[in-house]
Protein backbone atom coordinates (compact mmCIF):
# COMPACT_ATOMS: atom_id res chain seq x y z
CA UNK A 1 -76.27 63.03 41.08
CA UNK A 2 -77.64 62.30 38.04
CA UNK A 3 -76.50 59.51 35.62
CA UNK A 4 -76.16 60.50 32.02
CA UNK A 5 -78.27 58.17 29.98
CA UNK A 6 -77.45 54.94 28.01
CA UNK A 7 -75.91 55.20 24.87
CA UNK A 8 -79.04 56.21 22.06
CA UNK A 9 -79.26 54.35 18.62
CA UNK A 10 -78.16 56.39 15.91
CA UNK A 11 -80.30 57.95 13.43
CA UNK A 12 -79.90 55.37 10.62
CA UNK A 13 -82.95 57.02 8.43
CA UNK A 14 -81.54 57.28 4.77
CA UNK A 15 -80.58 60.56 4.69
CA UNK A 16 -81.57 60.89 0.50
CA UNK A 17 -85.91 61.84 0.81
CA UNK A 18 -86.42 61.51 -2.94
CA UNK A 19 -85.20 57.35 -2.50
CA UNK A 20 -88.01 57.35 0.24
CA UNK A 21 -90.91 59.27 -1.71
CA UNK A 22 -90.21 57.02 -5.00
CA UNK A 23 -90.30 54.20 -2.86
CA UNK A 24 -94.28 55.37 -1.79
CA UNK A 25 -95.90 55.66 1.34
CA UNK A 26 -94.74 53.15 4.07
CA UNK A 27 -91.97 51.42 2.03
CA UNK A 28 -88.97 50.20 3.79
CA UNK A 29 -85.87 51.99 2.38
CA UNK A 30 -83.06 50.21 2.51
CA UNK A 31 -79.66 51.83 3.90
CA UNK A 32 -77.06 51.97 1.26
CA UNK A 33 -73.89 50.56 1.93
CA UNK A 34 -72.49 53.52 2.98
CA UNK A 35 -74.72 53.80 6.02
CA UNK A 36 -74.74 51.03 7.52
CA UNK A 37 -72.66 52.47 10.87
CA UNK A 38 -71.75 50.89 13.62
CA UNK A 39 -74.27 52.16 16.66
CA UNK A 40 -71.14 53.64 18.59
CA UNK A 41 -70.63 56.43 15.88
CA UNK A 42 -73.62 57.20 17.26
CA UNK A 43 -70.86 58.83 19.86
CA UNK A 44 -68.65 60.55 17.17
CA UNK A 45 -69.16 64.27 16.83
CA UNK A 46 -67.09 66.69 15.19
CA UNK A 47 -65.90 69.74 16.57
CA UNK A 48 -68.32 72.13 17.10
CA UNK A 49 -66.08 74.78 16.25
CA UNK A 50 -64.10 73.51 14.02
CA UNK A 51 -64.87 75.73 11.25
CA UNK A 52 -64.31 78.64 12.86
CA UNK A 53 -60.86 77.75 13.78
CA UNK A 54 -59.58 77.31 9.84
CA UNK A 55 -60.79 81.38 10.19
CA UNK A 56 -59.20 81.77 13.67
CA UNK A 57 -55.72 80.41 12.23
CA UNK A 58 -55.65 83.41 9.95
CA UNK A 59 -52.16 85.44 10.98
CA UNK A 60 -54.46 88.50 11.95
CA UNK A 61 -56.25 86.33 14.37
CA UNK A 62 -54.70 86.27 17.97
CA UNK A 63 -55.73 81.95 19.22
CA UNK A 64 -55.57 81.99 22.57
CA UNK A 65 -57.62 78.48 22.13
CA UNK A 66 -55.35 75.44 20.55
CA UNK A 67 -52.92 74.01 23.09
CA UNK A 68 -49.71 73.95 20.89
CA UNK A 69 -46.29 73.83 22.53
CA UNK A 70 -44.26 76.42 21.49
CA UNK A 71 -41.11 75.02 19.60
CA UNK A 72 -38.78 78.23 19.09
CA UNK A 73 -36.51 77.02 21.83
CA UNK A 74 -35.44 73.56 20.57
CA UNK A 75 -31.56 73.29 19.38
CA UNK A 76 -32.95 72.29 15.44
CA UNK A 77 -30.02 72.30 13.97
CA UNK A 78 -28.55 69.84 16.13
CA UNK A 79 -31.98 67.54 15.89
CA UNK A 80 -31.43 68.25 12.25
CA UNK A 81 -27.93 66.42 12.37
CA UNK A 82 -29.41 63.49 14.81
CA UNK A 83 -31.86 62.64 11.72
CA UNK A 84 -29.66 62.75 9.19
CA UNK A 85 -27.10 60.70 11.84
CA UNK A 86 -29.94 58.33 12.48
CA UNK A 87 -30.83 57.50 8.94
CA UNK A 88 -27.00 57.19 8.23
CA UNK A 89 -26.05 54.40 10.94
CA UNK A 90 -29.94 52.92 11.69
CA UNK A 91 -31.78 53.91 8.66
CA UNK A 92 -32.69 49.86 7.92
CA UNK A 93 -33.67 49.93 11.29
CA UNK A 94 -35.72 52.94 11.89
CA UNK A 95 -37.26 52.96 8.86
CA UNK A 96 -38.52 49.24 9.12
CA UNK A 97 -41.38 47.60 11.15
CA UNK A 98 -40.89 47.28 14.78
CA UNK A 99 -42.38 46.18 18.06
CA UNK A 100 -45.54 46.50 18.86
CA UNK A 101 -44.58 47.45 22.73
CA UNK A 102 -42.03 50.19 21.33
CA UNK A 103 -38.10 50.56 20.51
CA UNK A 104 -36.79 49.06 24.42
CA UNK A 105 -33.78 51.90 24.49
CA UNK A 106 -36.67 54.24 24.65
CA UNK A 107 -39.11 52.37 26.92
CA UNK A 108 -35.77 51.90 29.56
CA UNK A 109 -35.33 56.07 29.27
CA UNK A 110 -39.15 56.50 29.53
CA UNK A 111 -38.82 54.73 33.11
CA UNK A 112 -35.66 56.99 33.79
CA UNK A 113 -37.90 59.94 32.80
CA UNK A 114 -40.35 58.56 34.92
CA UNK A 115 -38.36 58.12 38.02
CA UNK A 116 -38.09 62.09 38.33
CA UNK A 117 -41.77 61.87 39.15
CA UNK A 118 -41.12 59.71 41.75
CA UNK A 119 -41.99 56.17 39.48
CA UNK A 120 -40.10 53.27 39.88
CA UNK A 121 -41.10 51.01 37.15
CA UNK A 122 -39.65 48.04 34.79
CA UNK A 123 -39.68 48.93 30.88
CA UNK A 124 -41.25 45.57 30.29
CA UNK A 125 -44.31 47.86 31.49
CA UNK A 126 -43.95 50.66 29.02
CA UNK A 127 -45.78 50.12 26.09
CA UNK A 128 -44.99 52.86 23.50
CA UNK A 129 -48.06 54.40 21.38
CA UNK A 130 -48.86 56.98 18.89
CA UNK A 131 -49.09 59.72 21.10
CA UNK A 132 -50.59 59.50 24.77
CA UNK A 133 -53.95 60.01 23.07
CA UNK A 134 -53.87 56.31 21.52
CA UNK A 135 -52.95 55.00 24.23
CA UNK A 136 -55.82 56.53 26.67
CA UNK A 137 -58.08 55.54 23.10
CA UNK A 138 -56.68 52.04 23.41
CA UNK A 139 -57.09 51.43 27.17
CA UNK A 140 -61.12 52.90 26.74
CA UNK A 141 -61.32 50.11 24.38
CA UNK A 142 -60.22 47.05 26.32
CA UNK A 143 -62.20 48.08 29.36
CA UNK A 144 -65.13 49.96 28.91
CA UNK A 145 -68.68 48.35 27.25
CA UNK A 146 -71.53 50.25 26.37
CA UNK A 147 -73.14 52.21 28.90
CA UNK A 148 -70.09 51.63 31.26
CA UNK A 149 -69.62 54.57 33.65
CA UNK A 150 -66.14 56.24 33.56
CA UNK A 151 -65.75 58.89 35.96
CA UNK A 152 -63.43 62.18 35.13
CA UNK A 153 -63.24 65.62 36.51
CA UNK A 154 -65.55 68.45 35.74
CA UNK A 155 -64.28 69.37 33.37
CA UNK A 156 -62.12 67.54 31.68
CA UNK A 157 -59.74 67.30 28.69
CA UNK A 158 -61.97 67.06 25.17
CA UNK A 159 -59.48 64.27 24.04
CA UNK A 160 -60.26 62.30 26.79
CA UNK A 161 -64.14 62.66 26.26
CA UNK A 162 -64.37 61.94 22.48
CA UNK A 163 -62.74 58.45 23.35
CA UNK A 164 -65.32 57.63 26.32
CA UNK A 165 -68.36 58.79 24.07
CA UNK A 166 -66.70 56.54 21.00
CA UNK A 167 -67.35 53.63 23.04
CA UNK A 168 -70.62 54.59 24.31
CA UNK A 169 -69.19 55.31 28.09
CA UNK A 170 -71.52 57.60 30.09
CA UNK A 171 -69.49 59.95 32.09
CA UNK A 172 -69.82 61.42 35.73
CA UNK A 173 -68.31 64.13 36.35
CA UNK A 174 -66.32 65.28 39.74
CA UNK A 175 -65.93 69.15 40.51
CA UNK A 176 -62.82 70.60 41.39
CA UNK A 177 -61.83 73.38 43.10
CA UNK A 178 -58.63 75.79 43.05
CA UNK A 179 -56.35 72.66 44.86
CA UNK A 180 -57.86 70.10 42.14
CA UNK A 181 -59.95 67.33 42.34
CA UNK A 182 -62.32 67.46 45.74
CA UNK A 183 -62.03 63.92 47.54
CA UNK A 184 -65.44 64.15 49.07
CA UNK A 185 -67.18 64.67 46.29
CA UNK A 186 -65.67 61.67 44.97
CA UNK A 187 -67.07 59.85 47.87
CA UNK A 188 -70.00 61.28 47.19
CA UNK A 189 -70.15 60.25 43.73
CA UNK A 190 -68.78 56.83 44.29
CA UNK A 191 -71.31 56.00 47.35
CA UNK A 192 -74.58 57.05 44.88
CA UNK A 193 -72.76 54.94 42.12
CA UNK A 194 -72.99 52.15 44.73
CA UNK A 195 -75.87 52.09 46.12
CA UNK A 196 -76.86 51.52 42.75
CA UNK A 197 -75.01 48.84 42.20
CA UNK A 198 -73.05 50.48 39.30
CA UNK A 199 -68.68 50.39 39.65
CA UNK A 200 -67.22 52.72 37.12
CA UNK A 201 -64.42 51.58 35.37
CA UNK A 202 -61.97 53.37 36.02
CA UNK A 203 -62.00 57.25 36.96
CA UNK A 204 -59.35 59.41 34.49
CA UNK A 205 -57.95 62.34 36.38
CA UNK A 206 -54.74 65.05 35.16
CA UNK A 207 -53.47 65.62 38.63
CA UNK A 208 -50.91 68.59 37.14
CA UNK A 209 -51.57 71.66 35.76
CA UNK A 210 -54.92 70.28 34.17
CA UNK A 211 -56.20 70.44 30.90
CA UNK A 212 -58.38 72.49 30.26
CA UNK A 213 -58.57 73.82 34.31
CA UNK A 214 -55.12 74.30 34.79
CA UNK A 215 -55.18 73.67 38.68
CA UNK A 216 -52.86 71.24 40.12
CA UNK A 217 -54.18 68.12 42.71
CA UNK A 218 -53.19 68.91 46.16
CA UNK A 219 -50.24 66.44 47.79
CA UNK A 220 -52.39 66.03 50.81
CA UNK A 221 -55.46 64.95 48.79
CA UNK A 222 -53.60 62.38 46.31
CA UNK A 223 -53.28 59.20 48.62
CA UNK A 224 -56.91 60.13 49.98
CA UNK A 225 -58.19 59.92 46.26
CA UNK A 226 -56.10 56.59 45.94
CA UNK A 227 -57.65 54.96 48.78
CA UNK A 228 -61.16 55.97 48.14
CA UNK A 229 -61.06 53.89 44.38
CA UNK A 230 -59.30 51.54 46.02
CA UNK A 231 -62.19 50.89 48.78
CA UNK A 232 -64.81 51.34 45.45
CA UNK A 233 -62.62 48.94 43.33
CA UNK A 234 -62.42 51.56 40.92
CA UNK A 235 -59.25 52.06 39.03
CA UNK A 236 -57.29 55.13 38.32
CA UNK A 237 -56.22 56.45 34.99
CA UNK A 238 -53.45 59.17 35.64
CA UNK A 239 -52.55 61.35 32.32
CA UNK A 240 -49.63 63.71 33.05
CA UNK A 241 -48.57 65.22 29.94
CA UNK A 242 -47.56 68.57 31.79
CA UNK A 243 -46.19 67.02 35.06
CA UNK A 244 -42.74 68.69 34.55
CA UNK A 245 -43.72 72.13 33.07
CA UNK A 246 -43.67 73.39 36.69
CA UNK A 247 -43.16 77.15 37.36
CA UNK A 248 -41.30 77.02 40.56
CA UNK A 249 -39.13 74.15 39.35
CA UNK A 250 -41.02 71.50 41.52
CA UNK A 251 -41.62 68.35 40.03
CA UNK A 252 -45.10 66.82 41.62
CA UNK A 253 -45.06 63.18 42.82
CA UNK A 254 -46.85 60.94 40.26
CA UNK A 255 -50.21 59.24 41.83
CA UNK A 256 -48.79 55.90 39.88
CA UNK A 257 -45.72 56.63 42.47
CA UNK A 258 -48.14 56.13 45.54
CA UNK A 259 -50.11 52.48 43.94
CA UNK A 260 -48.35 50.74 41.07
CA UNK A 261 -51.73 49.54 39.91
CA UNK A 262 -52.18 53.11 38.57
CA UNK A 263 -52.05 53.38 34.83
CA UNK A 264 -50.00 56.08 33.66
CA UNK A 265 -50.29 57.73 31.01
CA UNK A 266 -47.08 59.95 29.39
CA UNK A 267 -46.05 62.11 26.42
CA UNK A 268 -43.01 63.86 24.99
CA UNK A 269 -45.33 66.19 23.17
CA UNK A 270 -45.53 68.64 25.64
CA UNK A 271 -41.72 68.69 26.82
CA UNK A 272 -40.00 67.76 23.41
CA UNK A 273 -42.20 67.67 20.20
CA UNK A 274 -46.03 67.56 19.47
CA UNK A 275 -45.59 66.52 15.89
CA UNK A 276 -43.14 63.25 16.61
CA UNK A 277 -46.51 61.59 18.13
CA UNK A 278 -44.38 59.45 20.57
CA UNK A 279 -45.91 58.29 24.11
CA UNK A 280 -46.27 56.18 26.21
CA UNK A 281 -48.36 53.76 28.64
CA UNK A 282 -47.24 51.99 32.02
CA UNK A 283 -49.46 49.23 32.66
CA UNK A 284 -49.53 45.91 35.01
CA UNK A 285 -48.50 43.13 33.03
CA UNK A 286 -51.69 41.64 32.67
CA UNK A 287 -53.06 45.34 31.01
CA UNK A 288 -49.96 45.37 29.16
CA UNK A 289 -50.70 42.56 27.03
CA UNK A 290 -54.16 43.61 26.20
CA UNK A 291 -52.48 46.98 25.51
CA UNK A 292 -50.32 45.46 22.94
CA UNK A 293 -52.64 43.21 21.36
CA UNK A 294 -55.02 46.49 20.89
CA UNK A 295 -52.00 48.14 19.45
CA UNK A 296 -51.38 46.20 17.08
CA UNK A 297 -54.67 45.88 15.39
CA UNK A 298 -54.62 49.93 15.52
CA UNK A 299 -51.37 50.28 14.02
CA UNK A 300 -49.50 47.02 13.84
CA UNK A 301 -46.29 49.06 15.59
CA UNK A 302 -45.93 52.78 16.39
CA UNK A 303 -43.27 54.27 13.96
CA UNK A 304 -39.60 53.11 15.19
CA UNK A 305 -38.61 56.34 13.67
CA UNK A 306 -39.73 58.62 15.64
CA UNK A 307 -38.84 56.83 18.64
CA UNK A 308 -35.30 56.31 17.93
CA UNK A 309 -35.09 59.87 17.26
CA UNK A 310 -36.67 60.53 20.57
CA UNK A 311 -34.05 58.05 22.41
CA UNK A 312 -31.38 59.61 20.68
CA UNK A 313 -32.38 63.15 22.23
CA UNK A 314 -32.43 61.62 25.66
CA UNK A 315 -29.46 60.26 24.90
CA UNK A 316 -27.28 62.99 23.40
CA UNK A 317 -29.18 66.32 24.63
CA UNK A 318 -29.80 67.89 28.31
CA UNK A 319 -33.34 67.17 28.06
CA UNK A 320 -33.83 68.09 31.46
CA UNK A 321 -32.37 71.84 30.84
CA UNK A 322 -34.25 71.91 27.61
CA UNK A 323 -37.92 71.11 29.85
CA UNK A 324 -36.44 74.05 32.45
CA UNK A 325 -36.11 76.33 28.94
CA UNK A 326 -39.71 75.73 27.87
CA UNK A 327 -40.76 75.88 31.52
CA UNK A 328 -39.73 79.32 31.64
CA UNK A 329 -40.97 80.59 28.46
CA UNK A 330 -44.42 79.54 29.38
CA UNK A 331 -43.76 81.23 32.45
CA UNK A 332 -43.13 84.52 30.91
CA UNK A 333 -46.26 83.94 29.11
CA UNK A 334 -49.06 83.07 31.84
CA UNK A 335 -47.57 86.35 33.23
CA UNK A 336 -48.70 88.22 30.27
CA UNK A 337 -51.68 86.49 30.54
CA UNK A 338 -52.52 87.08 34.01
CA UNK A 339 -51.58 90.62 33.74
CA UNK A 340 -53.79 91.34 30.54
CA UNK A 341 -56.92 89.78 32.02
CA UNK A 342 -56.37 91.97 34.92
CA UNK A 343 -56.01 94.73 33.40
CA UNK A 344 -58.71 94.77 30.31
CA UNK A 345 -60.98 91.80 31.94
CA UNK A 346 -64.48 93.48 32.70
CA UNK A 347 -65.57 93.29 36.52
CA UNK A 348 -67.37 90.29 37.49
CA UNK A 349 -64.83 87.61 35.81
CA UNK A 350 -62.60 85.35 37.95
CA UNK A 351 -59.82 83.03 36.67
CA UNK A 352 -56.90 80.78 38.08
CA UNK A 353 -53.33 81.33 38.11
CA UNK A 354 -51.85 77.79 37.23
CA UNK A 355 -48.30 77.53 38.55
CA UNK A 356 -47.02 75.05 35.39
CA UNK A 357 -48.81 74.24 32.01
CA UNK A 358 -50.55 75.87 29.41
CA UNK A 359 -53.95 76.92 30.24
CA UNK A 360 -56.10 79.77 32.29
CA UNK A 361 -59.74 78.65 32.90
CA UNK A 362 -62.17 81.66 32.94
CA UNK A 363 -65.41 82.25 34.32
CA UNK A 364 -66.97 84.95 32.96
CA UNK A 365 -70.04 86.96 34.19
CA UNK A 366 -74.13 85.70 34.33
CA UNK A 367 -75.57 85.98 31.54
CA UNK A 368 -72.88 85.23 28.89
CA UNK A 369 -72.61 82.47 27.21
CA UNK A 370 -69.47 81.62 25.63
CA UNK A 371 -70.18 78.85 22.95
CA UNK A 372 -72.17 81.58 21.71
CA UNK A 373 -70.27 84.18 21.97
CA UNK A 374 -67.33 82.48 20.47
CA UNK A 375 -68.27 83.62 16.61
CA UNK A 376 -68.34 87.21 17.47
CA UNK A 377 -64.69 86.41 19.48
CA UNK A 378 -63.62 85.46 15.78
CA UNK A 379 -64.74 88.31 14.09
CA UNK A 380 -63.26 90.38 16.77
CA UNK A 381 -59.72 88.82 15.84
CA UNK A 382 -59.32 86.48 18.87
CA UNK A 383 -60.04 82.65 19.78
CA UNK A 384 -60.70 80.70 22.44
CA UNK A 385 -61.91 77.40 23.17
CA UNK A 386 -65.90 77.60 24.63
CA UNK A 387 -66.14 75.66 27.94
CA UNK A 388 -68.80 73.38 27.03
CA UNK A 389 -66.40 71.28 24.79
CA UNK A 390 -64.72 70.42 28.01
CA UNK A 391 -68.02 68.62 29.64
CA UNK A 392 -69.86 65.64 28.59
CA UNK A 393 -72.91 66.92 30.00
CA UNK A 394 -73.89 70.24 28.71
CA UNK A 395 -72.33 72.46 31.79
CA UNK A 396 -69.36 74.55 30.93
CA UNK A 397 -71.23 77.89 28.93
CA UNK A 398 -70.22 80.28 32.11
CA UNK A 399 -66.27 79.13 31.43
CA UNK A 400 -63.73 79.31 28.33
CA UNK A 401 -60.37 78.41 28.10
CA UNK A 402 -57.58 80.30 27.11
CA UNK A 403 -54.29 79.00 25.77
CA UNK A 404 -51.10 81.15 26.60
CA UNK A 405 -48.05 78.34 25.37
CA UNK A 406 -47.97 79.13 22.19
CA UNK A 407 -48.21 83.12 21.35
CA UNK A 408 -45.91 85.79 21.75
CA UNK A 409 -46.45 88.27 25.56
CA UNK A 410 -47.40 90.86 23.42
CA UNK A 411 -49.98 88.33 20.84
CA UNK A 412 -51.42 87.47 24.31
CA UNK A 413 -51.52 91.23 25.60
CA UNK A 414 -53.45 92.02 22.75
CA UNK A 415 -55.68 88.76 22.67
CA UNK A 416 -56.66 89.09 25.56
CA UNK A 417 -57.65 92.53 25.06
CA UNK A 418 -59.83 92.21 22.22
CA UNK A 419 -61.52 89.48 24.21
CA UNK A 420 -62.42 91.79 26.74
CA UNK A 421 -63.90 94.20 24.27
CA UNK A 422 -66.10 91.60 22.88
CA UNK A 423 -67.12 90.77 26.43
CA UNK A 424 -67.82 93.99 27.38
CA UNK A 425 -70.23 94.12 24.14
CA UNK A 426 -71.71 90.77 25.57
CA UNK A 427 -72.37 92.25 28.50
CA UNK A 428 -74.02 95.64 27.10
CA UNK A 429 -76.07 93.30 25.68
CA UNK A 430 -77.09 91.44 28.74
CA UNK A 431 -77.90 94.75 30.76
CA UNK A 432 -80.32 95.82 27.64
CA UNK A 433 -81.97 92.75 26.99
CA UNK A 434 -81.93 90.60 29.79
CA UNK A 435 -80.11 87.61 27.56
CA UNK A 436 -77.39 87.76 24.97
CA UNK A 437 -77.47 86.97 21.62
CA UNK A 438 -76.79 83.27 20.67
CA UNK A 439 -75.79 81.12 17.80
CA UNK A 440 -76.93 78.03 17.47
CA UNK A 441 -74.04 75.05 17.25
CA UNK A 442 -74.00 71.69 17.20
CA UNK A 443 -74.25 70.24 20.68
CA UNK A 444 -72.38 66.80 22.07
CA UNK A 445 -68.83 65.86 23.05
CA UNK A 446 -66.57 67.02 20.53
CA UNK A 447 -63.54 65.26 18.82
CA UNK A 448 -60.49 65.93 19.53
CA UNK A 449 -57.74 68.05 17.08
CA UNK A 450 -55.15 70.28 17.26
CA UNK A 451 -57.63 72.90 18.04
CA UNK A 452 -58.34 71.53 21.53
CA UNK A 453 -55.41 69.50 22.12
C-alpha cells in the first residue's frame, strides 16, 4: 500500500513577472498582501469541471452528473402555509440568533428520526449544522493535523475529500466491492498502517447506497468493520444521507446502532429539502463540545429558521410517507436508467444496480478515459461526473458516475443514450489509434458544489 505523501508547500512565487524583472536579477520579491495564504490552501482546488457544468446546465443538456433531489413531490403549498404560519406565531424567534447546538424540538425529532435506523440516542448529542457537509468539515477540523491519515473508501464522496485535503489529511483508500466496503482489506490496510506506526484518525465510510458507488455495506460485514477499528483504535465516521431512500422499503441498521462511539453523520437534504441546509451530527459528549465550540466560530449558530421549519414538517406532515413517495420516484428512475444502459451501453461496460439512492457507478471499457472524454460528453448534450473526482489519488479514469434522482425516465432514456454514442466514438477511436484523445484538466481533489453533491 502506498501512503500518499505529506502535505507540499504551496507555490507562493508572486504570480505578477514584470514586479520580479523590475526588481533585477536575484531580488527577493515580496508577496503582496493578497498572497500571503495559509499553506493548507495549498489543499483547495476547484472543480475541475466546473466550467463545463454552467454549459451542461443548459435545458438542451441531459445532467446525468449533479446529485440533486428531485422536489416535484413535496406538498408546497402546504410548506408554503407552515412559513407564513411560522413567521406569524415564531417570527421573533426564528428569525433571531439561536443555539449554537441547534433549535432542541428539532434535535429531540432528529433522535426520533434516528431511532428508525435502529439509534437510540439523547438530543443533548445532536448538534445541528449547516448541512451534513459542515458538520463532516467541522469534525476534520478538530481532529485531523497535517499529514494525518484518514482512511475512506475507494472511492469516495468528493465532499468528503475536499475537507480532508483542506486540512492537509493524506487519504488511504479501501476498495469495495458489489456488497460495500471489503473488511479484509481494511485489515490489510490497517496492519501496514501499523507496522508503521501510523493510526489514522478516523476512517469515513457511507454504508448505504454510497455516494458516488451506490452499493450498500453488507449486514454481515458491519460489526466485523466495527471491531477491526476498534482493535486499531481507529474511529468511525458514518455519513448516511440516503439511509432511508431504500427500494424495497428496508431501512438498514445504522453502524452508530452497533457502537455508540460512532459519529453519525445525518441530513434532511436528501429526504426533505437540499436548499434548507439543515443537518445534523451525533457525537459523544466530549466531541460534542468541541463540535459546538467549532460551530460557533464557523457560523456563530446555524439559522433557527430553517430548523423550525424543518421541526414543524416533522411535526405536522407524514414525513415518513413523504420519504416512501420520493423513494419510489427514484425507483422508477434507476429503472430507466438500468434499462437505457442496457440497451444503448456498448459491449465491454459493467455497472451496479443500487437498490436505494441516487447514483449508478460505471466502468467503462480499456482504453477510455473519462475525465477526458467528459468535454466531448458536453458537446454531445449529456453530463456526467468523471470518476477521478471521486479519488484522492489519481485512480478513478476507467469509472464515471451517473446521477438518475433528478431527471425525468425519458431525460434519462435519452441521456443515457447520447452517452453511449459518444462512447462508442471513444471507442472507434481506441481501435484506430491505440489511445483516445485527451484533454488536459486540472488534476487534484476537487471542491465540492452542487455539481457533485
Amino acid at each position: 500500500m502506498t501512503l500518499p505523501d505529506r502535505p507540499q508547500q504551496p507555490d507562493v512565487r508572486r504570480p505578477a513577472a514584470a514586479a520580479a524583472a523590475a526588481a533585477g536579477e536575484g531580488a527577493v520579491v515580496p508577496l503582496a498582501p493578497t498572497e500571503r495564504f495559509a499553506t493548507r490552501t495549498a489543499g483547495m482546488t476547484a472543480s475541475e469541471i466546473r466550467a463545463l457544468f454552467a454549459v451542461a446546465s443548459r435545458p438542451e443538456v441531459v445532467s446525468l452528473a449533479g446529485g440533486m433531489p428531485n422536489l416535484a413531490a413535496l406538498p408546497l403549498q402546504s410548506l408554503a402555509r407552515e412559513v407564513a404560519d411560522l413567521v406569524d406565531t415564531d417570527g421573533m424567534s426564528a428569525l433571531q440568533y439561536g443555539s449554537a447546538q441547534g433549535v432542541p424540538q428539532l434535535r429531540e425529532q432528529i433522535c426520533e428520526v434516528m431511532r428508525e435506523e435502529g439509534i437510540e440516542a439523547d438530543p443533548n448529542d445532536v448538534v445541528v449544522t449547516v448541512g451534513s457537509q459542515m458538520a463532516l468539515d467541522l469534525l476534520t477540523r478538530i481532529f485531523v493535523d497535517p499529514g494525518d491519515v484518514v482512511l475512506a473508501e475507494g472511492p469516495s464522496y468528493v465532499g468528503a475529500l475536499g475537507s480532508f485535503a483542506a486540512y492537509q489529511a493524506r487519504v488511504v483508500h479501501v476498495a469495495m466491492d458489489e456488497h460495500g466496503l471489503v473488511p479484509e482489506l481494511l485489515h490489510e490496510a490497517l496492519e501496514s498502517l501499523s507496522r508503521r506506526g501510523i493510526v489514522p484518525k478516523f476512517l469515513y465510510t457511507i454504508p448505504n447506497f454510497h455516494n458516488p458507488a451506490g452499493v450498500t455495506l453488507a449486514h454481515e460485514r458491519r460489526p466485523r468493520i466495527l471491531e477491526l477499528c476498534r482493535r486499531y483504535g481507529v474511529m468511525v465516521v458514518e455519513d448516511n444521507p440516503y439511509g432511508m431512500l431504500g427500494f424495497d422499503g428496508e431501512v438498514h441498521p445504522a453502524l452508530r446502532s452497533f457502537d455508540p462511539d460512532v459519529l453519525y453523520l445525518g441530513s434532511f437534504s436528501k429526504t426533505f429539502a437540499s436548499g434548507l441546509r439543515v443537518g445534523w451530527a451525533l457525537v459523544p459528549p466530549l466531541v460534542r463540545d468541541r463540535l459546538v465550540l467549532a460551530a460557533e466560530s464557523a457560523t456563530l449558530c446555524p439559522p433557527s429558521f430553517t430548523q423550525m421549519l424543518v421541526s414543524r414538517y416533522l411535526s405536522h406532515h407524514d414525513w415518513r410517507s413523504q420519504i416512501k413517495t420520493f423513494s419510489e420516484n427514484y425507483r422508477e428512475r434507476r429503472d430507466a436508467m438500468l434499462a437505457a444502459l442496457e440497451t444503448y451501453l456498448p459491449e465491454g461496460c459493467s455497472w451496479n444496480v443500487p437498490d436505494g439512492g441516487f447514483f449508478v457507478w460505471l466502468t467503462v471499457p480499456e482504453g477510455v478515459d473519462t475525465k477526458a472524454m467528459l468535454p466531448r460528453a458536453v458537446t454531445a448534450r449529456v453530463a456526467y461526473a468523471s470518476g477521478t473526482g471521486f479519488y484522492a489519488d489519481g485512480f478513478g479514469s476507467r469509472q464515471l458516475r451517473l446521477s438518475f434522482c433528478f431527471p425525468t425516465p425519458e431525460r434519462i432514456t435519452e441521456g443515457v443514450r447520447r452517452l453511449a454514442a459518444v462512447l462508442e466514438a471513444e471507442l472507434e477511436v481506441v481501435r484506430t489509434f491505440g489511445t483516445p484523445a485527451r484533454t488536459e484538466l486540472t488534476r487534484g481533489t476537487q471542491s465540492p458544489s452542487p455539481d457533485t453533491t
